[in-house]
Protein backbone atom coordinates (compact mmCIF):
# COMPACT_ATOMS: atom_id res chain seq x y z
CA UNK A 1 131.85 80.80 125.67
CA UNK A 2 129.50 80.26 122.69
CA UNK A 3 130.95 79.30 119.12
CA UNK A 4 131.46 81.84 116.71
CA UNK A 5 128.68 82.38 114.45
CA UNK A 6 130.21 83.55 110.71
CA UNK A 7 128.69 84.69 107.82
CA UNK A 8 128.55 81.71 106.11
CA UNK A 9 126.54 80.50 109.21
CA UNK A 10 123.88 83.32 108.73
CA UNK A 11 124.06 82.77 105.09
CA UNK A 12 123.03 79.40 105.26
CA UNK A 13 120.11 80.13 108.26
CA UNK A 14 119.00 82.85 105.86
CA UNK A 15 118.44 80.50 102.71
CA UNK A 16 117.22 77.62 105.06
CA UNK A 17 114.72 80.54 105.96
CA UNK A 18 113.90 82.39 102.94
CA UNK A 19 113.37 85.42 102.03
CA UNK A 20 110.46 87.64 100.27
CA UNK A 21 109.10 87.61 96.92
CA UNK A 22 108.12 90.08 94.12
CA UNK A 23 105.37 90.13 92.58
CA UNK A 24 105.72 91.37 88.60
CA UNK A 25 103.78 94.52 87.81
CA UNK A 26 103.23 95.46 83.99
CA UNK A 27 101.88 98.55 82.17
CA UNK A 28 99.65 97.94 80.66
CA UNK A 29 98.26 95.45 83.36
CA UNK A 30 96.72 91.96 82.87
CA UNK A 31 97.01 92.80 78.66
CA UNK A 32 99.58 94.38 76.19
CA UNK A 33 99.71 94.07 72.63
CA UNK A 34 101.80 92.76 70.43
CA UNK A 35 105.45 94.80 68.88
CA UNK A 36 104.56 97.10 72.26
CA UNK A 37 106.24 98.26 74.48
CA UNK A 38 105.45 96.73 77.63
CA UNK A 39 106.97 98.01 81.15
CA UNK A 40 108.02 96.01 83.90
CA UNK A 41 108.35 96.99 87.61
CA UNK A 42 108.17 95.70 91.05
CA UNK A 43 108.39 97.35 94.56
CA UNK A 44 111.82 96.26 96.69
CA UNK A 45 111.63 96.62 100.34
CA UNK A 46 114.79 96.49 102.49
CA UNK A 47 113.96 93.11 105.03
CA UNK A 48 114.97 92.67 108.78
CA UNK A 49 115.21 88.76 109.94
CA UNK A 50 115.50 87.59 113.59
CA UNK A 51 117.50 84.33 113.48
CA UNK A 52 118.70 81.89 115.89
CA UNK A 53 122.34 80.42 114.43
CA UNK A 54 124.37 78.50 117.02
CA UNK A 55 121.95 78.94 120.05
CA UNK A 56 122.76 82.91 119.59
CA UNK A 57 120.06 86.09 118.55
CA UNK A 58 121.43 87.46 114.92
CA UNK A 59 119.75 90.49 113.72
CA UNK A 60 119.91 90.34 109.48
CA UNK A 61 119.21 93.11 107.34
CA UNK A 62 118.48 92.57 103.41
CA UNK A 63 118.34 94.38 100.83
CA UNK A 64 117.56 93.76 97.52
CA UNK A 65 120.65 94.54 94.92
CA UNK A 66 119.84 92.57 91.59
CA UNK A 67 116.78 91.23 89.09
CA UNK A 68 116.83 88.35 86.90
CA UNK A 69 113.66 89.27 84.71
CA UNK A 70 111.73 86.28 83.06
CA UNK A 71 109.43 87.82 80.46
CA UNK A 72 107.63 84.33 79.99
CA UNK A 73 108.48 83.79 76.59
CA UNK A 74 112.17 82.59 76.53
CA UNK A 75 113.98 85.80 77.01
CA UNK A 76 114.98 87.57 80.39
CA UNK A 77 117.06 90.30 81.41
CA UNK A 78 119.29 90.37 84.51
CA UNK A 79 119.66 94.50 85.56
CA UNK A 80 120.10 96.19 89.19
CA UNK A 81 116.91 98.20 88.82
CA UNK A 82 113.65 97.30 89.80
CA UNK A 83 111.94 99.23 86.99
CA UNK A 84 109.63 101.87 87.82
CA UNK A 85 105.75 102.53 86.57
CA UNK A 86 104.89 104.78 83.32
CA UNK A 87 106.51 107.52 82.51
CA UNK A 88 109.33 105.48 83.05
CA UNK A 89 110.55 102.97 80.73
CA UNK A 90 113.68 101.51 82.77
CA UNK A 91 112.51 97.60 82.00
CA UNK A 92 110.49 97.26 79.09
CA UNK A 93 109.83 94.10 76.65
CA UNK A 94 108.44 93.68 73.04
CA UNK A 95 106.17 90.21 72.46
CA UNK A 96 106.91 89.21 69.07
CA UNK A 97 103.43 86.74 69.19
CA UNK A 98 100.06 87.50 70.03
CA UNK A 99 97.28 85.61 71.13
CA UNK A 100 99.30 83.81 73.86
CA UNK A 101 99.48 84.50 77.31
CA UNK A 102 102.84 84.57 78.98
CA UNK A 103 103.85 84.68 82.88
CA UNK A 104 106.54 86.96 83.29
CA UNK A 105 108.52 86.93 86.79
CA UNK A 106 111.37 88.07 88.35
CA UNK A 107 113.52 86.23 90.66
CA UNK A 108 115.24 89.64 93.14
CA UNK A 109 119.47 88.63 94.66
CA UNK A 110 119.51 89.94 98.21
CA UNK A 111 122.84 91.40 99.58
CA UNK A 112 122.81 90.85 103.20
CA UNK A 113 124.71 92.16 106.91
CA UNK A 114 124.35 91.14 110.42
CA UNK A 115 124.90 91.90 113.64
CA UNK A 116 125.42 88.89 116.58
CA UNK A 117 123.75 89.77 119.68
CA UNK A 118 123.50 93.46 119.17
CA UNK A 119 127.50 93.55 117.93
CA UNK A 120 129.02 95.29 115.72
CA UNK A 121 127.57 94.85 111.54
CA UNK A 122 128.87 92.51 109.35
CA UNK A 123 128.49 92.08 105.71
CA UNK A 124 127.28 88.44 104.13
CA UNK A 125 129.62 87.49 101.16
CA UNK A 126 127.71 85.88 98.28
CA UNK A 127 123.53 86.57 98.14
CA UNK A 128 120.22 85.03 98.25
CA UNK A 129 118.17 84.52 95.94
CA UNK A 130 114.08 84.52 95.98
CA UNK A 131 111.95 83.51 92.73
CA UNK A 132 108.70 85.36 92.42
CA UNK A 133 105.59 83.85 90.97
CA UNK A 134 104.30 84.19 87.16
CA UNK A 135 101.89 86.80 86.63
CA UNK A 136 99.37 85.84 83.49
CA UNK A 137 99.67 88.38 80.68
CA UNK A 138 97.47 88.10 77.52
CA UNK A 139 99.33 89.52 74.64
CA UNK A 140 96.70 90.31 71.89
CA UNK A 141 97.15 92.29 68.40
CA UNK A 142 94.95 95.20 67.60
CA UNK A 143 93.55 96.13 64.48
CA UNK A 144 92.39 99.15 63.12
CA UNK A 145 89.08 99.22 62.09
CA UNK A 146 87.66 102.57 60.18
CA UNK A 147 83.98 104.03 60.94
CA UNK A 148 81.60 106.08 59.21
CA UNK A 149 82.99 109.08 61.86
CA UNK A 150 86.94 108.80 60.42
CA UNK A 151 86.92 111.06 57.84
């Protein structure tokens, strides 16, 4: 009879193994300006893993459930969404400095479940945790400048 695999078994083949990362997306992209509201997204899939744990076929579904946001100059926000693009304003951050550019990234908690074999589902206690990479944002300050056409 082969051993019992548990979820702390698959829990620790799944962070041995990994799981994906999220890219940042900003509105504006690449540039924002200073005192402006900037808005933060990425795009969560749901991720199936084949894994071997104790000589035995585990089937692992994962889902993303939370976001630790890192807007790459000291502050961060942790929230359950993963933002969404303009008109929405679910994640949004003010720079307080210009002329610097920041990385912002977000590091997503996965909740996982598992099945043994083709079994019955199991929920994972406990999650796993992948760290995206920085994405460079210049934050400038604009200045109005009048022309002989403003009248």
């Amino acid at each position: 009879m082969p051993p019992e695999v548990t979820p702390g078994d698959v829990l620790s083949a799944l962070e041995r193994t990994g799981l994906p990362y999220l890219t940042v997306q900003t509105q504006p992209a690449g540039e924002t300006l200073v005192n402006f509201d900037t808005i933060f997204y990425v795009d969560p899939q749901q991720v199936s893993v084949d894994l071997t744990v104790l000589g035995q076929a585990v089937d692992v579904v994962a889902t993303p459930a939370g976001y630790a946001w890192s807007f790459g100059d000291g502050s961060g926000l942790t929230t359950t969404s993963p933002g969404a693009p303009y008109p929405s304003k679910d994640i949004t951050h003010r720079y307080p400095d210009a002329d610097v550019t920041v990385s912002p990234s977000v590091t997503v908690s996965y909740t996982a479940r598992f099945r043994v074999g083709g079994g019955a589902w199991q929920d994972i206690d406990g999650t796993v945790s992948s760290a995206g990479p920085g994405t460079p944002l210049l934050v400038s300050e604009a200045t109005p400048l009048l022309t002989a056409g403003d009248r």
